[in-house]
N, C-alpha and C. Protein backbone atom coordinates (compact mmCIF):
# COMPACT_ATOMS: atom_id res chain seq x y z
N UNK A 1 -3.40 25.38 4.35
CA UNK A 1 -2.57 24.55 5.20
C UNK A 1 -3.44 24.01 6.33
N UNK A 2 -3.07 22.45 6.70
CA UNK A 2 -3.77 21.92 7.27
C UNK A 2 -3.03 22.51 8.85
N UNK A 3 -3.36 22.39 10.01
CA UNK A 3 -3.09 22.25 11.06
C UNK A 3 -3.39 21.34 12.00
N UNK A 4 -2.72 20.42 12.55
CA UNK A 4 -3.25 19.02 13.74
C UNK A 4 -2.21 19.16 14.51
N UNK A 5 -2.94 20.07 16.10
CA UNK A 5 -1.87 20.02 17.12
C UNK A 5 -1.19 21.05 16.99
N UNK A 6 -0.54 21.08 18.29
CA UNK A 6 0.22 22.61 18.29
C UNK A 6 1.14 22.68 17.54
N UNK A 7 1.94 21.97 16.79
CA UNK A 7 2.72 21.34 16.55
C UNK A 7 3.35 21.24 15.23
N UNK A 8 2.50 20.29 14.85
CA UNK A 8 2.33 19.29 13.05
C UNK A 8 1.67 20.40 12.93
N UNK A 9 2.35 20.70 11.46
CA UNK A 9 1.25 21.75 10.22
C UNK A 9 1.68 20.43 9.09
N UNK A 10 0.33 20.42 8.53
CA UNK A 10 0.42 19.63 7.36
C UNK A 10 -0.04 19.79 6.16
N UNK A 11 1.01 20.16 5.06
CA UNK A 11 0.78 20.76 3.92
C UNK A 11 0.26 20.16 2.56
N UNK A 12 0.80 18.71 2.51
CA UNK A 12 0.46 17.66 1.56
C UNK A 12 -0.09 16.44 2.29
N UNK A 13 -1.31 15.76 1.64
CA UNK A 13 -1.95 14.55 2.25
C UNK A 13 -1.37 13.57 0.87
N UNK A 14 -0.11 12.65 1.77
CA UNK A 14 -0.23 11.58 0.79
C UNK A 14 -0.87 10.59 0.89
N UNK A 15 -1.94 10.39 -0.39
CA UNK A 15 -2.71 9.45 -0.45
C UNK A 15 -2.52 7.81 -0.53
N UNK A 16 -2.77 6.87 -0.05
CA UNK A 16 -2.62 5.48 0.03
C UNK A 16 -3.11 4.92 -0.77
N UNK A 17 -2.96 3.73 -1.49
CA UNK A 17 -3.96 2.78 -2.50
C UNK A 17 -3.41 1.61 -2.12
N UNK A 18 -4.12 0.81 -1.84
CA UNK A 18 -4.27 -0.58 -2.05
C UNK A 18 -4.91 -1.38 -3.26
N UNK A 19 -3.85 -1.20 -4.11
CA UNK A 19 -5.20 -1.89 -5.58
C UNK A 19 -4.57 -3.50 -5.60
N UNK A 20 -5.76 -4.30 -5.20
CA UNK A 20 -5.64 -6.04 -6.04
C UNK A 20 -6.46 -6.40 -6.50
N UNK A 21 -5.88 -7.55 -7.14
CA UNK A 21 -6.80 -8.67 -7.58
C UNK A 21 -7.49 -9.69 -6.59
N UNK A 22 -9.06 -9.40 -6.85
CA UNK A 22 -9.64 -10.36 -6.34
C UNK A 22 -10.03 -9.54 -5.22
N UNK A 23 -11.16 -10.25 -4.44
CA UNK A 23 -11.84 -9.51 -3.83
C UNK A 23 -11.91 -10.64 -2.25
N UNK A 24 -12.03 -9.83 -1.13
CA UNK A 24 -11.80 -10.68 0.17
C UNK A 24 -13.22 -11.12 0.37
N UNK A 25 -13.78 -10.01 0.40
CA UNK A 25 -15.62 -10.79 0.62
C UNK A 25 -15.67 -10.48 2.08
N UNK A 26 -16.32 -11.61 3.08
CA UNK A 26 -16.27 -11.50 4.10
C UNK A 26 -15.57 -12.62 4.90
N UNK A 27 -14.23 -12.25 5.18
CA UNK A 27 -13.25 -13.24 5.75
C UNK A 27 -12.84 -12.68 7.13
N UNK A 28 -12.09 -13.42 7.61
CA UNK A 28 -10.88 -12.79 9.14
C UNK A 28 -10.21 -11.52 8.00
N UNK A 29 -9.19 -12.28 6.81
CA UNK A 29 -8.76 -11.23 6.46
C UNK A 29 -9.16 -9.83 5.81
N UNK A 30 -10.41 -9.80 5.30
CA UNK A 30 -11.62 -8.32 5.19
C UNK A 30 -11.03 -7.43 6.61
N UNK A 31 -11.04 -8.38 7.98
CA UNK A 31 -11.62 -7.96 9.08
C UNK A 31 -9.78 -7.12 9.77
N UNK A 32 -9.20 -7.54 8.92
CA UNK A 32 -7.86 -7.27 9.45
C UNK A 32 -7.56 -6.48 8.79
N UNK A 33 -7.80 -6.65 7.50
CA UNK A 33 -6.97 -5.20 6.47
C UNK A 33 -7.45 -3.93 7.04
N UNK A 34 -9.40 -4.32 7.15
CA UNK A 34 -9.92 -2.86 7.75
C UNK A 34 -9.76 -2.18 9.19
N UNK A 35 -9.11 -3.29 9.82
CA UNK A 35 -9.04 -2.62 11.26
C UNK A 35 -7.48 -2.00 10.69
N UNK A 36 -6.56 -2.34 10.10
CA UNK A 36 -5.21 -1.72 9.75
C UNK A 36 -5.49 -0.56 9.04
N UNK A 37 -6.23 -0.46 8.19
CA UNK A 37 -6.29 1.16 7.45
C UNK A 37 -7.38 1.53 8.04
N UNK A 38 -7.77 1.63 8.93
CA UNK A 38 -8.75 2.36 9.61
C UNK A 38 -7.65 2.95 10.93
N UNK A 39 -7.00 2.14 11.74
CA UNK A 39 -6.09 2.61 11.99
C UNK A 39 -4.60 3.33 12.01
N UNK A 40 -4.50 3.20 10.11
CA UNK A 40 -3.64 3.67 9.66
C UNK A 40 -4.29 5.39 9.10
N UNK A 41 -5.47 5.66 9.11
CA UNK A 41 -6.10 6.76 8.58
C UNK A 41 -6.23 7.31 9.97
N UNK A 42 -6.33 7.13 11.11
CA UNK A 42 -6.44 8.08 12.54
C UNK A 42 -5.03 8.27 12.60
N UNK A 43 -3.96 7.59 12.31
CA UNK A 43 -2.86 8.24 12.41
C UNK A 43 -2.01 8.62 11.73
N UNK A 44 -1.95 8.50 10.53
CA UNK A 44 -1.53 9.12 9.49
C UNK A 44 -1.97 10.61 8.88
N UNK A 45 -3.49 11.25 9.06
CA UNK A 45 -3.19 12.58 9.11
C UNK A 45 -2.56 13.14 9.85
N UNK A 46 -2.07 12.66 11.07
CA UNK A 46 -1.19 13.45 11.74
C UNK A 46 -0.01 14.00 11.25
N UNK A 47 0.76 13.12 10.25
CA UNK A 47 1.74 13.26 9.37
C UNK A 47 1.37 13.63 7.93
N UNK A 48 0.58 13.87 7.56
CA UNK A 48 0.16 14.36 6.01
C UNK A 48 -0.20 13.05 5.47
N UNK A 49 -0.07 11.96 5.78
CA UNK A 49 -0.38 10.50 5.22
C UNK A 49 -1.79 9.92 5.44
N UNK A 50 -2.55 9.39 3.96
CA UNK A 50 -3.65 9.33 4.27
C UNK A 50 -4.62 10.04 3.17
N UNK A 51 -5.68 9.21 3.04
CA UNK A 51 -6.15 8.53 3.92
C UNK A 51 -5.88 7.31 3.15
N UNK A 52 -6.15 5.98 3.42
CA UNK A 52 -5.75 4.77 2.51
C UNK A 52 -7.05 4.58 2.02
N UNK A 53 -7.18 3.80 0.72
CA UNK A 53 -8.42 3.11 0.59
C UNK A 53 -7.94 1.75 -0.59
N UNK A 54 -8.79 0.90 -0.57
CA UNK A 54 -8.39 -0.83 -0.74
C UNK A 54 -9.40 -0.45 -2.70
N UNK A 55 -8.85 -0.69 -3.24
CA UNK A 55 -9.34 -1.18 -4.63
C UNK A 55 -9.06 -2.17 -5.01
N UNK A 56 -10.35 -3.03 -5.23
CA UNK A 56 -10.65 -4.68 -5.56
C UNK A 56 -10.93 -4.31 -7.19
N UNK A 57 -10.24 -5.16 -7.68
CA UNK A 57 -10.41 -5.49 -9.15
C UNK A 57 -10.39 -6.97 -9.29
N UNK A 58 -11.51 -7.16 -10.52
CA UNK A 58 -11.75 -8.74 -10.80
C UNK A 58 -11.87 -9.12 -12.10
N UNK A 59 -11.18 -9.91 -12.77
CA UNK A 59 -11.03 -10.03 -14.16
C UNK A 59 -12.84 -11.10 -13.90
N UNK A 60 -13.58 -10.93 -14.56
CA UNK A 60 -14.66 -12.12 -14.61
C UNK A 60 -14.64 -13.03 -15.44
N UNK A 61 -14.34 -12.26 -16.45
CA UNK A 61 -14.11 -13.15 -17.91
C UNK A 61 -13.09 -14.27 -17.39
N UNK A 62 -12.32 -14.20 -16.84
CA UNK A 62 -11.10 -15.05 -16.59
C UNK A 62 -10.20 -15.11 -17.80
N UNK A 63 -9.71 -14.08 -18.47
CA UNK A 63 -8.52 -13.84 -19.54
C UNK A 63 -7.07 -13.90 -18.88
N UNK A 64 -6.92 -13.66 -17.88
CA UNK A 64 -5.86 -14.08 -17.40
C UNK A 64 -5.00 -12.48 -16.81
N UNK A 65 -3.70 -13.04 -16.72
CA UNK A 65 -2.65 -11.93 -16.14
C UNK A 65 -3.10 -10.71 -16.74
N UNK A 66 -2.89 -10.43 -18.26
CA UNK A 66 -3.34 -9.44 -18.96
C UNK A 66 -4.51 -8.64 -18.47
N UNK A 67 -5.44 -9.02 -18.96
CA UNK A 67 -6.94 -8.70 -18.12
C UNK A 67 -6.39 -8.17 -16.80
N UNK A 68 -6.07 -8.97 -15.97
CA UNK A 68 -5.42 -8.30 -14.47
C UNK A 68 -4.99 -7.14 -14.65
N UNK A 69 -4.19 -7.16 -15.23
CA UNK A 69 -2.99 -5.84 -15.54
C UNK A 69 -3.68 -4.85 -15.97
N UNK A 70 -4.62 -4.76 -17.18
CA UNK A 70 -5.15 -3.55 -17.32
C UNK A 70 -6.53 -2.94 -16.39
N UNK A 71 -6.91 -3.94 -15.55
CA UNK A 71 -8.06 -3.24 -14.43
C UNK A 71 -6.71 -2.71 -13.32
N UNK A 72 -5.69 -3.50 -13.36
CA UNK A 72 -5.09 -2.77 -11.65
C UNK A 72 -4.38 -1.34 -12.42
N UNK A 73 -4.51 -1.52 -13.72
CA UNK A 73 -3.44 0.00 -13.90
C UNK A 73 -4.57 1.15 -14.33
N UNK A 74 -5.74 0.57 -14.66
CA UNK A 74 -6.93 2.01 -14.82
C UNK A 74 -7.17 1.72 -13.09
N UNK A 75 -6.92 1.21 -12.18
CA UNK A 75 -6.81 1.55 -10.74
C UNK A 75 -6.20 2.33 -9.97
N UNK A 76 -5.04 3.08 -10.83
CA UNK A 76 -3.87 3.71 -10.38
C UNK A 76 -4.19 5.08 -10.72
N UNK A 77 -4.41 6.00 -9.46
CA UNK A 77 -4.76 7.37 -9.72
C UNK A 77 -3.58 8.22 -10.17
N UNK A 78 -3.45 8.80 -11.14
CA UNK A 78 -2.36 10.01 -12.18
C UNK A 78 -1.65 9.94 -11.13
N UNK A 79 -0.58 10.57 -11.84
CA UNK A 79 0.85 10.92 -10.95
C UNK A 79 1.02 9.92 -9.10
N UNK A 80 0.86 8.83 -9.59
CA UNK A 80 1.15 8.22 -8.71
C UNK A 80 2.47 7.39 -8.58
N UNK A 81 3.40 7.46 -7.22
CA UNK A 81 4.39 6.35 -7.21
C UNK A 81 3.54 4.75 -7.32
N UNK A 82 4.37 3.96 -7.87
CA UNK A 82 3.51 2.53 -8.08
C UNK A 82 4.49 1.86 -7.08
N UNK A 83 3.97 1.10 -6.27
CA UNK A 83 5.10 -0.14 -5.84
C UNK A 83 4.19 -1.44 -6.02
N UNK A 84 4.96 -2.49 -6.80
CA UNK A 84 4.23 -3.66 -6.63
C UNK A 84 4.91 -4.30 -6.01
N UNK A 85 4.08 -5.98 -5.11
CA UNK A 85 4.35 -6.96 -4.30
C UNK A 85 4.53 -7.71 -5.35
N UNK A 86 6.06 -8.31 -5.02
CA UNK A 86 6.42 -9.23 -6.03
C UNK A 86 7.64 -9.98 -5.30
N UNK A 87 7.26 -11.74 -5.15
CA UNK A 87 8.25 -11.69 -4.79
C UNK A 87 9.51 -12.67 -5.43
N UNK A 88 9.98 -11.08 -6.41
CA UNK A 88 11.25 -11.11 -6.67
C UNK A 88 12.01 -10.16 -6.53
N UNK A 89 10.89 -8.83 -5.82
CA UNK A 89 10.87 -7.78 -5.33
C UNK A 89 11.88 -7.64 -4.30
N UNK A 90 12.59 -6.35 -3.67
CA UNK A 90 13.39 -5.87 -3.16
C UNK A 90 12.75 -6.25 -1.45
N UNK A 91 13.25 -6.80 -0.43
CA UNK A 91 13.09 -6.88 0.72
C UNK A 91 13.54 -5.79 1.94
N UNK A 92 12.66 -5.10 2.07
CA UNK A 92 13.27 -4.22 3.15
C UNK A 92 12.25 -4.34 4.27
N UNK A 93 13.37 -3.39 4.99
CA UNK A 93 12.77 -3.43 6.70
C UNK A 93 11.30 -2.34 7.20
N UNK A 94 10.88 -2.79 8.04
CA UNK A 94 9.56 -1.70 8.44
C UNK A 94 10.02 -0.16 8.59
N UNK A 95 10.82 -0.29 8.73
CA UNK A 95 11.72 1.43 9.23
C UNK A 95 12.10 2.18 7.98
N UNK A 96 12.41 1.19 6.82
CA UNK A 96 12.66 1.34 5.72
C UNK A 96 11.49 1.48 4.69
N UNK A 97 10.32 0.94 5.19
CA UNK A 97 9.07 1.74 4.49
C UNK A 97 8.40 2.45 5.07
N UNK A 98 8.35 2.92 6.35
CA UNK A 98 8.49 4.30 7.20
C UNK A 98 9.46 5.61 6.21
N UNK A 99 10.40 5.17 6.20
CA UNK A 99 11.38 6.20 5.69
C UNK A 99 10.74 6.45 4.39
N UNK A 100 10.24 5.52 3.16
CA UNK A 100 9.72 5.86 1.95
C UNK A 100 8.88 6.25 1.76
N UNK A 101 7.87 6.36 2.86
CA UNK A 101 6.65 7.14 3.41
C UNK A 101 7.33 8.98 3.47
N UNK A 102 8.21 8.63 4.50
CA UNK A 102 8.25 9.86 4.82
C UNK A 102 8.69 10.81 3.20
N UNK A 103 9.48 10.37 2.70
CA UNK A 103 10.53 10.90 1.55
C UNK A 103 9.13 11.11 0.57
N UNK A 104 8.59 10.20 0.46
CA UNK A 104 7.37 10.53 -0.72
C UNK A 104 6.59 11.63 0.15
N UNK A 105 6.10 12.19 1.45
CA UNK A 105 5.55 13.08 1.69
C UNK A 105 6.33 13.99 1.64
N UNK A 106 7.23 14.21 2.11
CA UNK A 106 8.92 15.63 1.66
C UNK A 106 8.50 15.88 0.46
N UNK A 107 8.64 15.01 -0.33
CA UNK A 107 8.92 15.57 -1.46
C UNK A 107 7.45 15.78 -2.81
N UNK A 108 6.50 16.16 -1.50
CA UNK A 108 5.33 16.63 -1.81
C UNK A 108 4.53 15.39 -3.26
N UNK A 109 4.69 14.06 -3.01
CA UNK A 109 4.26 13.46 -3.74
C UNK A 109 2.49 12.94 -3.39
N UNK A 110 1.51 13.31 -4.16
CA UNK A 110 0.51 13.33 -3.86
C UNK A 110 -0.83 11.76 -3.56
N UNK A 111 0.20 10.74 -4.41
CA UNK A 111 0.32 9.47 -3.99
C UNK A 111 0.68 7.98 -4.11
N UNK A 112 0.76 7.27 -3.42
CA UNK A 112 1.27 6.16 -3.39
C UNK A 112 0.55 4.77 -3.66
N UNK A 113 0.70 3.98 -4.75
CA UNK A 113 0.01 2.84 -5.29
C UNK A 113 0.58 1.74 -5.31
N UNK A 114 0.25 0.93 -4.02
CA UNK A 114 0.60 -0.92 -3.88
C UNK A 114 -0.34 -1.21 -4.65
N UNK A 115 0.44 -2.41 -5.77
CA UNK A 115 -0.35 -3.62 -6.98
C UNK A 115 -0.19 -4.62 -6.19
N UNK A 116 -1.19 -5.58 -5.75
CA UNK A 116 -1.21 -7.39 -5.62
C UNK A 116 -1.77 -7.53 -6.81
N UNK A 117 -1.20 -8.43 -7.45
CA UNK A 117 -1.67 -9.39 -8.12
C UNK A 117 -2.23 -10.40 -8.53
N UNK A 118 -2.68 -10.96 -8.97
CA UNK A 118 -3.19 -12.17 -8.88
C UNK A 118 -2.54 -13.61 -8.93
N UNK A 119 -3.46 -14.72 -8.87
CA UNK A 119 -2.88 -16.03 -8.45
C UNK A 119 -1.66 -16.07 -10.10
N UNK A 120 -1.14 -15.62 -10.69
CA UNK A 120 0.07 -15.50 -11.44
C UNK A 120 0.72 -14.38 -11.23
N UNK A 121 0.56 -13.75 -10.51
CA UNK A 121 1.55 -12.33 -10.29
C UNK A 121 0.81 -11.19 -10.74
N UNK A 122 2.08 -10.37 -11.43
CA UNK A 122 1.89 -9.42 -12.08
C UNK A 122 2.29 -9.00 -13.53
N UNK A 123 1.67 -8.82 -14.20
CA UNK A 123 2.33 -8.90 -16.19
C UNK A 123 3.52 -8.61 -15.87
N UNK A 124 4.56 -8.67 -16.52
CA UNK A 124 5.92 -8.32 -17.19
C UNK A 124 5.59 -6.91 -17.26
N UNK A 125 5.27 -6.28 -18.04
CA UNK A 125 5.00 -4.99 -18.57
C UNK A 125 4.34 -4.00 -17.39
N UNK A 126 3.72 -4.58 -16.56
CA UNK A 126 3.02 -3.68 -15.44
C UNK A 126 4.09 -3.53 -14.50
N UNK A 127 4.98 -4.86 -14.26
CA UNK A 127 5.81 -4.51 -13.19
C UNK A 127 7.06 -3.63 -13.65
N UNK A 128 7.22 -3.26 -14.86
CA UNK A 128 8.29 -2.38 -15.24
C UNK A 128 8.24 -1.26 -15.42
N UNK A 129 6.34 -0.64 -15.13
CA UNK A 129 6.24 0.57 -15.08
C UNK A 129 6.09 0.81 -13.52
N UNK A 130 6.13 0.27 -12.87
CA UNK A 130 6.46 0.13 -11.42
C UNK A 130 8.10 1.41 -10.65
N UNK A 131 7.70 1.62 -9.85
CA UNK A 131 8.69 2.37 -9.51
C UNK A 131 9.55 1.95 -8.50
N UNK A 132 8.89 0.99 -7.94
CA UNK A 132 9.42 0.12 -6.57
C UNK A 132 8.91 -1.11 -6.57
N UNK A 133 9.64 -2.56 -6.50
CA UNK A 133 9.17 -3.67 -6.43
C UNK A 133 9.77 -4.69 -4.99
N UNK A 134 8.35 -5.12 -4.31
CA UNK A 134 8.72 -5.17 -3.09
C UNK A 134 8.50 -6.15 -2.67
N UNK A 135 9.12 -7.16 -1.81
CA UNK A 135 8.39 -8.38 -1.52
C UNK A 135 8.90 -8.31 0.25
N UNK A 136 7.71 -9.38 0.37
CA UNK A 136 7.53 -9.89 1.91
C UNK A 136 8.77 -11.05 2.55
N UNK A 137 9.33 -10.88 1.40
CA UNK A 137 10.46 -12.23 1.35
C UNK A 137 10.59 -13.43 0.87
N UNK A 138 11.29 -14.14 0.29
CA UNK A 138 11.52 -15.07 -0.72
C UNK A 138 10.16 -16.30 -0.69
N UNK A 139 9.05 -16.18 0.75
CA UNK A 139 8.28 -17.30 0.34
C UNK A 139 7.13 -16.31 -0.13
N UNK A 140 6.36 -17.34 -0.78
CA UNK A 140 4.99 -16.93 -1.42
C UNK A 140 3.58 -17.01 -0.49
N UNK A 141 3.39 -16.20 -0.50
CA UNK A 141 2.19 -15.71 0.55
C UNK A 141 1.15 -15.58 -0.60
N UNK A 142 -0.16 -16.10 0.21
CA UNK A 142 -1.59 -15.97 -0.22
C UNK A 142 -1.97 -14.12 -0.54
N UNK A 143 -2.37 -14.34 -1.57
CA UNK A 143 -2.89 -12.96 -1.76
C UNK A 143 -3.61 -12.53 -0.48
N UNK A 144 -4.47 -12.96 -0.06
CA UNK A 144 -5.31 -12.24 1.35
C UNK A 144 -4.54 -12.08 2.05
N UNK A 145 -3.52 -12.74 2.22
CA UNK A 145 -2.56 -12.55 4.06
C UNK A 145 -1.55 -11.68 3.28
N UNK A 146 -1.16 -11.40 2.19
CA UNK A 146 -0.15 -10.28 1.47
C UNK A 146 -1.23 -8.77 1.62
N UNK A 147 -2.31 -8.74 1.47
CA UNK A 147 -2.81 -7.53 2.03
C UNK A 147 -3.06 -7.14 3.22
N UNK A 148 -3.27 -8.16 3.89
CA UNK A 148 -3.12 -7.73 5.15
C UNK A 148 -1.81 -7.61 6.32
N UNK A 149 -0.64 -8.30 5.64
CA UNK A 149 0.68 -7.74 5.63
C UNK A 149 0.75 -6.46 5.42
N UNK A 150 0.57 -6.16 4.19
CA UNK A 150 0.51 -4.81 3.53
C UNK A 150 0.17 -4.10 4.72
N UNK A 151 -1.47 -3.82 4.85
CA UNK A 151 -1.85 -3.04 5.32
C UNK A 151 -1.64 -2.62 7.22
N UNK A 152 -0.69 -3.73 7.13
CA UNK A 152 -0.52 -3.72 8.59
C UNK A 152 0.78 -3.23 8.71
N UNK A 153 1.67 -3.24 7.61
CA UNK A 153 3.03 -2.59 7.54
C UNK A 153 2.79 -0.92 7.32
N UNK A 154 2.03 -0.56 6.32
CA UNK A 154 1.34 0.92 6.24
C UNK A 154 1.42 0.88 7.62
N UNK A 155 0.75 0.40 8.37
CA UNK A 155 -0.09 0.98 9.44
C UNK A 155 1.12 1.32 10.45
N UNK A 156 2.28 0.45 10.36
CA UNK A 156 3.24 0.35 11.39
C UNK A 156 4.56 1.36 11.00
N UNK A 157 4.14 1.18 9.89
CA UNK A 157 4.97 2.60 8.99
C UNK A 157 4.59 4.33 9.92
N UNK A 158 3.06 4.45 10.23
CA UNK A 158 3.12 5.40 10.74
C UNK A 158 3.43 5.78 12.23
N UNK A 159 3.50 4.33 12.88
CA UNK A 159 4.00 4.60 14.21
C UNK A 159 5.02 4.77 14.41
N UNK A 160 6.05 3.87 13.56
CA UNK A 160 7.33 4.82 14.03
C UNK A 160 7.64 6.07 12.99
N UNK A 161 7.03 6.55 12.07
CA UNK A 161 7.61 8.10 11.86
C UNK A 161 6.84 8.68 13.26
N UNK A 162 5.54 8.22 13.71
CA UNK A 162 5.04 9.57 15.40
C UNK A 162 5.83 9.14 16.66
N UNK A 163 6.97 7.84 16.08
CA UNK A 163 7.82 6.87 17.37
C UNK A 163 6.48 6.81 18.68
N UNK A 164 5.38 5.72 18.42
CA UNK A 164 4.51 5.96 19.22
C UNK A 164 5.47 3.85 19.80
N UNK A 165 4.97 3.44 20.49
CA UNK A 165 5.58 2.32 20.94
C UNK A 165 5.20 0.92 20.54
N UNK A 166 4.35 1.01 19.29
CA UNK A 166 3.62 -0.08 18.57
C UNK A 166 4.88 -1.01 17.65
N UNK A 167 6.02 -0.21 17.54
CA UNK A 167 7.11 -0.91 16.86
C UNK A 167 8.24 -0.75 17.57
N UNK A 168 8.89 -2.27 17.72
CA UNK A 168 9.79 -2.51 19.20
C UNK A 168 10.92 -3.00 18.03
N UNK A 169 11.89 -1.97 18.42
CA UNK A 169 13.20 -2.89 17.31
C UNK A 169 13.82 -3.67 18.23
């Protein structure tokens, strides 16, 4: 058993994944995802959450969705919850993926796997082995600014389970 603080004992580390398609390189958005899971990993062991890490997959060949689909799902570490960004995906609130954070660490789940997809989505078949399908809301966002959404919602996910004052309802 872990211990942080007089306080928090922490028994399970749920692990984070970021798996997409395509790779940022060196952009603003590289520079944003990593300041979000870098700051989502100092505060998320506090809560058993953590640590995150970003997996880039790249079809080269250019075969298409398919090809996609089978690099992001040999991306997905065993017994993992899957949620993909999709948006036809379910819309919920920041408090509300706070809460699915918390429930997947309760219930001792060891970790958690966001799919982006590529410039066509995500196969048919990948998103139905999916356990949660989630979107940013009915418009279509650039893959780069959908990860760094992402990773900035993770990140805001853990301030309000520590209710630190980074999320103002």
């Amino acid at each position: 058993m872990d211990t942080l603080g007089p306080e928090i004992k922490v028994t399970n580390m749920l692990g984070v994944n970021i798996c997409a398609v395509g790779r940022l390189r060196q952009s603003p958005e590289a520079v944003l995802v990593s300041d979000y899971i870098s700051r989502f990993n100092k505060l998320g062991r506090q809560l058993g959450l953590g640590p995150a890490s970003i997996v880039e997959v790249e079809d080269k060949t250019n075969s298409g969705i398919s090809a996609e689909a089978t690099l992001l799902e040999k991306s997905i570490p065993k017994n993992s919850v899957v949620c993909i960004l999709d948006e036809n995906g379910k819309a919920i609130t920041s408090p509300d993926l706070a809460s699915l954070f918390s429930n997947w660490n309760d219930n001792a789940i060891k970790n958690v796997t966001f799919l982006i997809g590529g410039a066509d989505g995500i196969e048919p078949s990948l998103k139905k082995k999916a356990d949660y399908s989630l979107s940013f809301g009915k418009m279509v966002w650039p893959h780069s600014l959908a990860r760094v959404m992402l990773a900035e919602q993770i990140y805001r996910s853990a301030t309000i389970l520590l209710k630190t004052p980074y999320h103002r309802n």
